[in-house]
N, C-alpha and C. Protein backbone atom coordinates (compact mmCIF):
# COMPACT_ATOMS: atom_id res chain seq x y z
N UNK A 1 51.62 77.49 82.59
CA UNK A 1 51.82 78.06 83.90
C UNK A 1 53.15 77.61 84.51
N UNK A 2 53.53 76.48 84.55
CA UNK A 2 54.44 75.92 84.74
C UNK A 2 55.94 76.12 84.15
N UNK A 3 55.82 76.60 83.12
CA UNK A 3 56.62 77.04 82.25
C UNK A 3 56.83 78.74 82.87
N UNK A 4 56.22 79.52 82.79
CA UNK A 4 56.29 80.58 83.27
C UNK A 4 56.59 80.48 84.65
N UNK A 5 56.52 80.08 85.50
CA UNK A 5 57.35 79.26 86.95
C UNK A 5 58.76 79.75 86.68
N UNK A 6 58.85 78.53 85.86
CA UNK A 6 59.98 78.16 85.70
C UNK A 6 61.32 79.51 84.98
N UNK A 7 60.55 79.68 84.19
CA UNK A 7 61.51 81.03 83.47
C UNK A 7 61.52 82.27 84.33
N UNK A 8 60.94 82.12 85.69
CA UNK A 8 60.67 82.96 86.29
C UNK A 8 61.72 83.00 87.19
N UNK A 9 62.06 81.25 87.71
CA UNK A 9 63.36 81.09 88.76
C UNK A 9 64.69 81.32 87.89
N UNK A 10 64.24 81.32 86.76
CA UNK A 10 65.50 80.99 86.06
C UNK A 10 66.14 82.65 85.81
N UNK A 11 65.31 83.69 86.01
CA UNK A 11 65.52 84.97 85.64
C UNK A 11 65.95 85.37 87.46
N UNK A 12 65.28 84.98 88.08
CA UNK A 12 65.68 85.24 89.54
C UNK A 12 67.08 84.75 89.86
N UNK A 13 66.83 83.57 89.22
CA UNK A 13 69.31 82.91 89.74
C UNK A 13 69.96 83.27 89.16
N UNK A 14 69.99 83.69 87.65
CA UNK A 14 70.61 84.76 86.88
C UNK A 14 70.81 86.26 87.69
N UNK A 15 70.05 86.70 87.78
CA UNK A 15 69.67 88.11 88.63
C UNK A 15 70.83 87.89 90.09
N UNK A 16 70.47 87.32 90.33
CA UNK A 16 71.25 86.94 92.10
C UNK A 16 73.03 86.86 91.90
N UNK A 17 72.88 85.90 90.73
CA UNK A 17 74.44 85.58 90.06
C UNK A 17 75.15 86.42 89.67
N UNK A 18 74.44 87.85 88.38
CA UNK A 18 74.55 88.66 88.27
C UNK A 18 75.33 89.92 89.26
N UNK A 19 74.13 90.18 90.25
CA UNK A 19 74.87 90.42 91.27
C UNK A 19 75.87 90.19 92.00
N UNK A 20 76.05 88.89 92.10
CA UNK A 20 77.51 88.62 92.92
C UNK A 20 78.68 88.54 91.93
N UNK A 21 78.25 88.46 90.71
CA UNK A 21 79.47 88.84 90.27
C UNK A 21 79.90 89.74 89.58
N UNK A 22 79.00 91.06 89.73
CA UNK A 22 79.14 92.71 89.81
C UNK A 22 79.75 92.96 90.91
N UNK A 23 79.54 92.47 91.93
CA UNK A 23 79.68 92.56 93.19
C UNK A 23 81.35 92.24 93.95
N UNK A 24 81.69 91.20 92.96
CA UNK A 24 83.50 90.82 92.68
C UNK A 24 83.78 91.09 91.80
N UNK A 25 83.64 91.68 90.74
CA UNK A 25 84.43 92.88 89.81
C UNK A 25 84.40 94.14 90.47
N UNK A 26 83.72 94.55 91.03
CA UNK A 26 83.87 96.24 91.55
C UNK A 26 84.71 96.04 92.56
N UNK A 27 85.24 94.81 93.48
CA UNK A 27 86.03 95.15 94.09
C UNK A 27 87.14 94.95 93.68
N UNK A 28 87.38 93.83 92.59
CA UNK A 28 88.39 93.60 91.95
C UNK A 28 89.19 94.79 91.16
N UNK A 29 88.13 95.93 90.14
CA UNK A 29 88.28 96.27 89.30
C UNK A 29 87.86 97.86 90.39
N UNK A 30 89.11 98.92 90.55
CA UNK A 30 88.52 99.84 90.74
C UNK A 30 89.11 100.96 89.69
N UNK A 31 87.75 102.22 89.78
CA UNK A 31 87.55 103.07 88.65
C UNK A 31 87.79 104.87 89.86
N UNK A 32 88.56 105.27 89.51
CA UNK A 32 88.33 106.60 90.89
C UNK A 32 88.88 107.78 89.49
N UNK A 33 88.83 108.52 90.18
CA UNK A 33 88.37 110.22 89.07
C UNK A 33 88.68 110.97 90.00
N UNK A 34 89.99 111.68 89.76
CA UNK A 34 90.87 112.91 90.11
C UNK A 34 90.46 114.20 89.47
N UNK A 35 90.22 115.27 90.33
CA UNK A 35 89.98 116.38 89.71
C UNK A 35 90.49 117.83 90.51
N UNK A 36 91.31 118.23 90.34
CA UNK A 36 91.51 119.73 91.18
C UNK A 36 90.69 120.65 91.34
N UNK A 37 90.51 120.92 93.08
CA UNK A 37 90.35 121.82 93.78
C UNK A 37 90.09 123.12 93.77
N UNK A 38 91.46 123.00 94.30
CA UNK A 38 92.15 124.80 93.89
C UNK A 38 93.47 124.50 93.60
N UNK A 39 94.03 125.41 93.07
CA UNK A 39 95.38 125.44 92.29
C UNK A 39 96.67 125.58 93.69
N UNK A 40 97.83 124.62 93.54
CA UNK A 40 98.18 124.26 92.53
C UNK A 40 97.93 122.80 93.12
N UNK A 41 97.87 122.25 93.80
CA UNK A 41 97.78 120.56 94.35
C UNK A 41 96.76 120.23 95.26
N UNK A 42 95.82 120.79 95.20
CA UNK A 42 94.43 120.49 95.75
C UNK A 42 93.38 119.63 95.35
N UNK A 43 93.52 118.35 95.40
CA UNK A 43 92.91 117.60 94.63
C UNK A 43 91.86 117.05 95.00
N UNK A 44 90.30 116.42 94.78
CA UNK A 44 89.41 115.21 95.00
C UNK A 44 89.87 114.70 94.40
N UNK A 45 89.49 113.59 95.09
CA UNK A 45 89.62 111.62 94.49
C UNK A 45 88.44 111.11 94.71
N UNK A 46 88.02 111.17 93.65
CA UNK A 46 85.81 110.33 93.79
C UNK A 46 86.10 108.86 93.57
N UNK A 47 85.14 107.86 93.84
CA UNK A 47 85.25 106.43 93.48
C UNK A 47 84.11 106.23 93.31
N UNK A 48 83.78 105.17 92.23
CA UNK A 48 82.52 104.76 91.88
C UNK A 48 81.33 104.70 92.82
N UNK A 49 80.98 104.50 93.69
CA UNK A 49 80.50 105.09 94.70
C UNK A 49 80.19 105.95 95.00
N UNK A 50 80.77 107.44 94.36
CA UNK A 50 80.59 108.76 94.62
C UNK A 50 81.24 108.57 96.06
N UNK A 51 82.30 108.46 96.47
CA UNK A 51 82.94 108.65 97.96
C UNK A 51 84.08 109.36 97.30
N UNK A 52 84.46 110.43 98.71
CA UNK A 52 85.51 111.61 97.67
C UNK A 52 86.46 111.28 99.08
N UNK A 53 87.74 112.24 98.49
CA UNK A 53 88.99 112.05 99.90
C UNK A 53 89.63 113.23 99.22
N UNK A 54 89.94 113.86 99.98
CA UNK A 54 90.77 115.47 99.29
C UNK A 54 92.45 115.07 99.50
N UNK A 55 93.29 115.45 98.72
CA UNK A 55 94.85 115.85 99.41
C UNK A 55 95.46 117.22 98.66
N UNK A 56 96.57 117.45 99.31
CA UNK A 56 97.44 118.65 99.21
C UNK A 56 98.64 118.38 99.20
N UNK A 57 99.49 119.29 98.95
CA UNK A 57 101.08 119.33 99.13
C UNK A 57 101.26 120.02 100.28
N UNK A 58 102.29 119.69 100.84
CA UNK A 58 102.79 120.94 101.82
C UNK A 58 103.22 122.08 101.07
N UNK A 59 103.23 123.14 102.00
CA UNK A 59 103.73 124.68 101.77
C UNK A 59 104.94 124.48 101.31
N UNK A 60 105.84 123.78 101.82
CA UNK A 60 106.87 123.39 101.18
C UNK A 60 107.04 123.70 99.59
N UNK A 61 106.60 123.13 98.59
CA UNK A 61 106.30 122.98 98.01
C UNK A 61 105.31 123.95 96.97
N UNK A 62 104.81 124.49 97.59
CA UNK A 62 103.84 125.34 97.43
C UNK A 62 101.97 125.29 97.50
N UNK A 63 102.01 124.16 98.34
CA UNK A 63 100.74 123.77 98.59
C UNK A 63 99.82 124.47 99.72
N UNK A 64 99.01 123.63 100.28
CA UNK A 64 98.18 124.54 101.20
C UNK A 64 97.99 123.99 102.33
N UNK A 65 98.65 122.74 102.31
CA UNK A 65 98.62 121.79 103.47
C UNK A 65 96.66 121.84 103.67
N UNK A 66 95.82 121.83 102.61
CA UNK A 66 94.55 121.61 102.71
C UNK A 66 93.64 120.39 103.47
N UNK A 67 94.75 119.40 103.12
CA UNK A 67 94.19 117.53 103.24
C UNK A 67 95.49 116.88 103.36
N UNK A 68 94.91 115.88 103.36
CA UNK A 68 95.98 114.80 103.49
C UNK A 68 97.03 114.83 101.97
N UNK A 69 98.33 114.90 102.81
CA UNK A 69 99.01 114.10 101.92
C UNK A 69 99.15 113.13 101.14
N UNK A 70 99.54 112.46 100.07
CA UNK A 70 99.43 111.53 99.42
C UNK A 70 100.04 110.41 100.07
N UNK A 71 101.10 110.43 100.44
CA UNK A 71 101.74 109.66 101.60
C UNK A 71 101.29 109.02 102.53
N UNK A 72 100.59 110.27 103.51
CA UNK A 72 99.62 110.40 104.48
C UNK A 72 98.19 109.44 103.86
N UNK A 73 98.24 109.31 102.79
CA UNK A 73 96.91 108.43 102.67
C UNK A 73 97.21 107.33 102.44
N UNK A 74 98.70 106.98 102.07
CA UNK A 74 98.55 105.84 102.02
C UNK A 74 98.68 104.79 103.53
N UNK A 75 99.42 105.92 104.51
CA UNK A 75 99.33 104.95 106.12
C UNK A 75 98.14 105.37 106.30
N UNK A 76 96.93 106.16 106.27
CA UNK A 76 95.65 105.83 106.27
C UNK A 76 94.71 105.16 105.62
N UNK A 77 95.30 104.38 104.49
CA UNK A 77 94.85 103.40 104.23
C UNK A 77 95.74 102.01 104.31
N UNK A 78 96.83 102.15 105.04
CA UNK A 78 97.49 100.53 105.82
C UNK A 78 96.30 100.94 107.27
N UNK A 79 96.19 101.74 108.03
CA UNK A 79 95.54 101.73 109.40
C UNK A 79 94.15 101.70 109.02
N UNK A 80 93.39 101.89 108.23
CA UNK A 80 91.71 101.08 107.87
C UNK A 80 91.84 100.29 107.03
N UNK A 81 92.62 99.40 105.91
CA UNK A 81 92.72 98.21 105.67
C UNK A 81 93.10 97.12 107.22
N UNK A 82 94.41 97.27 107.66
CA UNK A 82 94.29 96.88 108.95
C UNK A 82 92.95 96.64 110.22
N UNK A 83 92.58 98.20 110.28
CA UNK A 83 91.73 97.67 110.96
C UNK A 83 90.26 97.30 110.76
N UNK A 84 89.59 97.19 109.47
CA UNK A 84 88.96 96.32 108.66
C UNK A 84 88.97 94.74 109.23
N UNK A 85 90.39 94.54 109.14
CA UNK A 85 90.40 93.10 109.66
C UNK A 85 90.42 92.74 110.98
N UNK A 86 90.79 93.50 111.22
CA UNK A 86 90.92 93.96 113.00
C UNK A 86 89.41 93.12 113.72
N UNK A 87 88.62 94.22 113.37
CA UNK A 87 87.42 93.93 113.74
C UNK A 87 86.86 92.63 112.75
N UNK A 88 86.60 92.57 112.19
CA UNK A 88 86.60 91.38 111.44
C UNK A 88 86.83 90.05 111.76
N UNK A 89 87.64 89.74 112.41
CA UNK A 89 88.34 88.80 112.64
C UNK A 89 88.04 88.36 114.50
N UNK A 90 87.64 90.13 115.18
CA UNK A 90 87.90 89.84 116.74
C UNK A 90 85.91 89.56 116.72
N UNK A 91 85.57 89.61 115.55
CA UNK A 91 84.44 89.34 115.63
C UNK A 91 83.74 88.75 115.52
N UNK A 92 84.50 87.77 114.53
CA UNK A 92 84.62 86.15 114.11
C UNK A 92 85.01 85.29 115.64
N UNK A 93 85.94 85.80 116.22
CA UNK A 93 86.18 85.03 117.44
C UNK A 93 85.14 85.81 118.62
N UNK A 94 84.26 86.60 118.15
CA UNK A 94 83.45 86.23 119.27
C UNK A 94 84.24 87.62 120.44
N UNK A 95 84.81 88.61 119.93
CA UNK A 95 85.49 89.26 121.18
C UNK A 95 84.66 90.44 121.22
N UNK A 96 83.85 91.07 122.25
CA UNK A 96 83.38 92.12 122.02
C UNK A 96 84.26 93.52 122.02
N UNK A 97 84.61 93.70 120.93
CA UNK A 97 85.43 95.07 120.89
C UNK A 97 84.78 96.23 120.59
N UNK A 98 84.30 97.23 121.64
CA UNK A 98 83.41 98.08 121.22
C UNK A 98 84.31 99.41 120.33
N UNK A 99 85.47 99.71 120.48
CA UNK A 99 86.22 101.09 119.41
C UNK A 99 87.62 100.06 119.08
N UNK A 100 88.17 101.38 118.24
CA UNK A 100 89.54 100.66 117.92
C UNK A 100 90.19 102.03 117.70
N UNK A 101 91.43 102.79 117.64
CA UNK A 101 91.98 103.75 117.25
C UNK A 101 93.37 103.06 116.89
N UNK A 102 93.96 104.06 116.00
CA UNK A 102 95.23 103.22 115.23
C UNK A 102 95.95 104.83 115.38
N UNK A 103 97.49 104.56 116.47
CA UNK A 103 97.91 105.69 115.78
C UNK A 103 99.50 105.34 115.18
N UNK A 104 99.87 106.00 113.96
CA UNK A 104 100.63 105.53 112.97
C UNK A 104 101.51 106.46 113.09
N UNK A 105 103.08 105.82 113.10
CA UNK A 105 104.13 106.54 113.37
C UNK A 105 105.01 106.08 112.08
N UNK A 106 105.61 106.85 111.37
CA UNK A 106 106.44 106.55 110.08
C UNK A 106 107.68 107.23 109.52
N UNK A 107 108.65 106.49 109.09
CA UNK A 107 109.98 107.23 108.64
C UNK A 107 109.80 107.27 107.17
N UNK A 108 110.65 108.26 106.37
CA UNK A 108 110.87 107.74 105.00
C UNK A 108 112.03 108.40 104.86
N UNK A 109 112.84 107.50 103.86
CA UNK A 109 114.19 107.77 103.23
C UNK A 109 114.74 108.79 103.19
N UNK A 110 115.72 109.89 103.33
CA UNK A 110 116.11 110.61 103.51
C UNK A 110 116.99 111.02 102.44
N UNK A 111 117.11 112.47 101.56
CA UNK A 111 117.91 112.65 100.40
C UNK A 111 117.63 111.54 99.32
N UNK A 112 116.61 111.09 99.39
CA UNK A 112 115.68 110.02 97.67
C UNK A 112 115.10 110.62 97.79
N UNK A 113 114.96 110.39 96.03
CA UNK A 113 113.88 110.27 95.00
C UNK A 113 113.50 108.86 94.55
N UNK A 114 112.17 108.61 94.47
CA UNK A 114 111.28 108.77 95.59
C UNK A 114 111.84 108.77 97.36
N UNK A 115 111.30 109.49 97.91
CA UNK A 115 111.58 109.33 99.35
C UNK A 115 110.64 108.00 99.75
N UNK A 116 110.18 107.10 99.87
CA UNK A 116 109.83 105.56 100.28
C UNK A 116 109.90 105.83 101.89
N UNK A 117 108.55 105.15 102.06
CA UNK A 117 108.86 104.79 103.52
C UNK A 117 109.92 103.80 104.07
N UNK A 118 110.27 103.90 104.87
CA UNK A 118 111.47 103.32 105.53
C UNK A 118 110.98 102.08 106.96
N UNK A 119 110.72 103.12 107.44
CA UNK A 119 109.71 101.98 108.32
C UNK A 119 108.22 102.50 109.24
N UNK A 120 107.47 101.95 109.56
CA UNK A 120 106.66 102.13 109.81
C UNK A 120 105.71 101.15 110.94
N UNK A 121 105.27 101.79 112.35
CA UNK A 121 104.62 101.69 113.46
C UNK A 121 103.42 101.74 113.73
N UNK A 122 102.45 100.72 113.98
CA UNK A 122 101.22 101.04 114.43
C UNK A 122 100.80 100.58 115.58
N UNK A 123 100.20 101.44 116.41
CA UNK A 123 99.71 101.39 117.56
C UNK A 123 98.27 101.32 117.77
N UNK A 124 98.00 99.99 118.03
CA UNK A 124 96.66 99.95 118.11
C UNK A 124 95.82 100.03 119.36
N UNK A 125 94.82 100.51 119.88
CA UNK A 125 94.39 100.68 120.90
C UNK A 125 92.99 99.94 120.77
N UNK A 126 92.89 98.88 121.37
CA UNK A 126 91.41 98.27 121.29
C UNK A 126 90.39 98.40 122.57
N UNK A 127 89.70 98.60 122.84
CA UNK A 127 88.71 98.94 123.71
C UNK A 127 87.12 97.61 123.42
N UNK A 128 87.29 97.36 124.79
CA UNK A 128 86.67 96.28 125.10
C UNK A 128 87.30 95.39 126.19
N UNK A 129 86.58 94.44 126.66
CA UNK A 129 86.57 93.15 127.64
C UNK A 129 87.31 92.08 126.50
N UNK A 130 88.76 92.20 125.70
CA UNK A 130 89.01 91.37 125.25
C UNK A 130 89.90 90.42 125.47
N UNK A 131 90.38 89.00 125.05
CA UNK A 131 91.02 88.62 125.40
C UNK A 131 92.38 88.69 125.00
N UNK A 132 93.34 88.90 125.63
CA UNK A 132 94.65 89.31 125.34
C UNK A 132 95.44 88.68 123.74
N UNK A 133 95.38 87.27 123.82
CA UNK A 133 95.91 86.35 122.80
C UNK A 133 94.84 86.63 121.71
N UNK A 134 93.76 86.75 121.71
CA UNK A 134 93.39 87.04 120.30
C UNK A 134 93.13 88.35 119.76
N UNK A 135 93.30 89.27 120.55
CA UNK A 135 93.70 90.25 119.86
C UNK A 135 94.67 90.26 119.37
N UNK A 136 95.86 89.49 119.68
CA UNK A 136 96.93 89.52 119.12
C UNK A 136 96.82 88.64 117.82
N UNK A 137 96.34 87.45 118.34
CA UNK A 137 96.06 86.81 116.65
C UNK A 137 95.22 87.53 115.32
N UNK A 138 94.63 88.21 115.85
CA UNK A 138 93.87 89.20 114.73
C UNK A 138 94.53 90.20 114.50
N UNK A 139 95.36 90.72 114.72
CA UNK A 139 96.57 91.86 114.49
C UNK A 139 97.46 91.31 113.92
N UNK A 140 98.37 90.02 113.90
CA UNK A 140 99.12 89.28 113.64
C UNK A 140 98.50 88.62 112.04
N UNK A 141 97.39 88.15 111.97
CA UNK A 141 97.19 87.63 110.92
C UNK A 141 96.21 89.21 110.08
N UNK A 142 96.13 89.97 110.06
CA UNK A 142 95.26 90.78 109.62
C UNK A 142 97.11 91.61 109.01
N UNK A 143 98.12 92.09 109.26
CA UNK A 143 99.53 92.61 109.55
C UNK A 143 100.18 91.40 107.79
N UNK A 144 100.23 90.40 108.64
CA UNK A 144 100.78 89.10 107.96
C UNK A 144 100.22 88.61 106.66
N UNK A 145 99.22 88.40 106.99
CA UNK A 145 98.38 87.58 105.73
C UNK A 145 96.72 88.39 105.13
N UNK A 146 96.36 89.27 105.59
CA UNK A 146 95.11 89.56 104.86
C UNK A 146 95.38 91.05 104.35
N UNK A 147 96.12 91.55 105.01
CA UNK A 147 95.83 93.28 104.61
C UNK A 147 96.65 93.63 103.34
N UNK A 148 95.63 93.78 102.26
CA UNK A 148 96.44 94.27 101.05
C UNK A 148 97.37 95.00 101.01
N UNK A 149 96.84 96.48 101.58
CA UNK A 149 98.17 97.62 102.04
C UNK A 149 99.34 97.29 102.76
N UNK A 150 99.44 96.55 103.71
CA UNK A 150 100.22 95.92 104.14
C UNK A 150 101.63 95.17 103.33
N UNK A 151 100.92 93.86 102.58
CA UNK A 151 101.57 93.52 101.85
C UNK A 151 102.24 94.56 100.68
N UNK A 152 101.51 95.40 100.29
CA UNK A 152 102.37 96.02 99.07
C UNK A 152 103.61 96.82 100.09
N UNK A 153 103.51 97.27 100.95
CA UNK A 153 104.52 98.53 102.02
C UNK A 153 105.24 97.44 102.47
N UNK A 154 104.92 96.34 102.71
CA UNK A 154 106.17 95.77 103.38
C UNK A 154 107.19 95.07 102.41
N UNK A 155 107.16 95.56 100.90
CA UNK A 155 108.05 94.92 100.25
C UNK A 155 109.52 96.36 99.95
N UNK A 156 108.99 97.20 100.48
CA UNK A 156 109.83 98.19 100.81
C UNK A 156 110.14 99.12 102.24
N UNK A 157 109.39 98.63 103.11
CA UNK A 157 109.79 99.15 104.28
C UNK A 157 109.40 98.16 105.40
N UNK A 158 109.91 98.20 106.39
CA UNK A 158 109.48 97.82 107.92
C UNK A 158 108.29 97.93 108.85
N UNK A 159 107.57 97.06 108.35
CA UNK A 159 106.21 97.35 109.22
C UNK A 159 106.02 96.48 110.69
N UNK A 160 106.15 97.40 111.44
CA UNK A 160 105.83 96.62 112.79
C UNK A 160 104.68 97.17 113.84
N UNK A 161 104.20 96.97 114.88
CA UNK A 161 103.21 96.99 115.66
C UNK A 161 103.31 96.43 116.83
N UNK A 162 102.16 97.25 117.84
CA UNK A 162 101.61 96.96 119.34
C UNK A 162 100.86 96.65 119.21
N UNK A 163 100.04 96.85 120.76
CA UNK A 163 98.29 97.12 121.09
C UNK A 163 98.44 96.85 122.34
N UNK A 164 97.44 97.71 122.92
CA UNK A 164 97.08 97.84 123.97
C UNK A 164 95.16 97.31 124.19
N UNK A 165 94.94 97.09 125.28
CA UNK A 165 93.45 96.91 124.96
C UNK A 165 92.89 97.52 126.99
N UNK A 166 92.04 98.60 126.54
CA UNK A 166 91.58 99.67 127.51
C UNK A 166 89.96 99.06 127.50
N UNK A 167 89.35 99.65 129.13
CA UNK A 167 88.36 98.97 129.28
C UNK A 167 87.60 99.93 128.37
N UNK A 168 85.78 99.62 127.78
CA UNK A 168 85.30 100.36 127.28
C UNK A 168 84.95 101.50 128.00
């Protein structure tokens, strides 16, 4: 009986372990699956998860302006990596921030190939009773030191930022 106990916890901390470290490979390790739309640049992007995100080309080009740009997704994903930490962090300190909106203003290079962003603005709007200085420290260190997207864009362009904070 005792024995069976035992091989029993031992299949349960395996199991748990298991998990957590499925759990840091999938974020480590991601797997996403491109597939067209409609012709000619209409694309899904699925991720293991089954979560999809559409983009397009401009007309320019000959697209359909359907979805987001590729571009366009990537400052939508600096403004929800950002504000990921945003909240994260104002929540760790305890700030009740009930919304957040991010709006993103951006240049890119002009006459390149690749055209590269050049520089790039975010305006954050926080909503809540918060306190002034730590919203700023959570913007500041979330900008600086945690946001992946961040770090990769700022080794080629100018990333800078506000915020404002409105009552709820």
């Amino acid at each position: 009986m005792k024995k069976d106990k035992l091989n029993r916890k031992k299949y349960e901390i395996f199991f748990i372990f298991d998990r957590v470290l499925n759990s840091y490979y999938n974020h480590i390790r991601m797997n996403l699956t491109l597939s067209r739309l409609s012709a000619p640049y209409h694309f899904a992007i699925k991720n293991a998860s089954g979560n999809t995100v559409e983009t397009d080309a401009s007309t320019d080009i000959g697209g359909g302006d359907a979805a987001l740009r590729p571009m366009e997704l990537l400052l939508a994903g600096l403004s929800s990596c950002s504000s990921i930490d945003v909240v994260l962090l104002l929540q760790k300190m305890r700030q009740p921030l009930t919304d957040i909106r991010v709006d993103i203003q951006a240049e890119r290079r002009q006459n390149q190939t690749p055209s590269l962003f050049e520089k790039i603005h975010l305006h954050f709007v926080l909503y809540g009773a918060l306190d002034h200085e730590k919203a700023q420290k959570a913007i500041d260190m979330s900008i600086d030191k945690y946001c992946s997207v961040a770090k990769i864009l700022e080794k080629t362009c100018t990333i800078t930022w506000d915020f404002e904070i409105l009552a709820a």
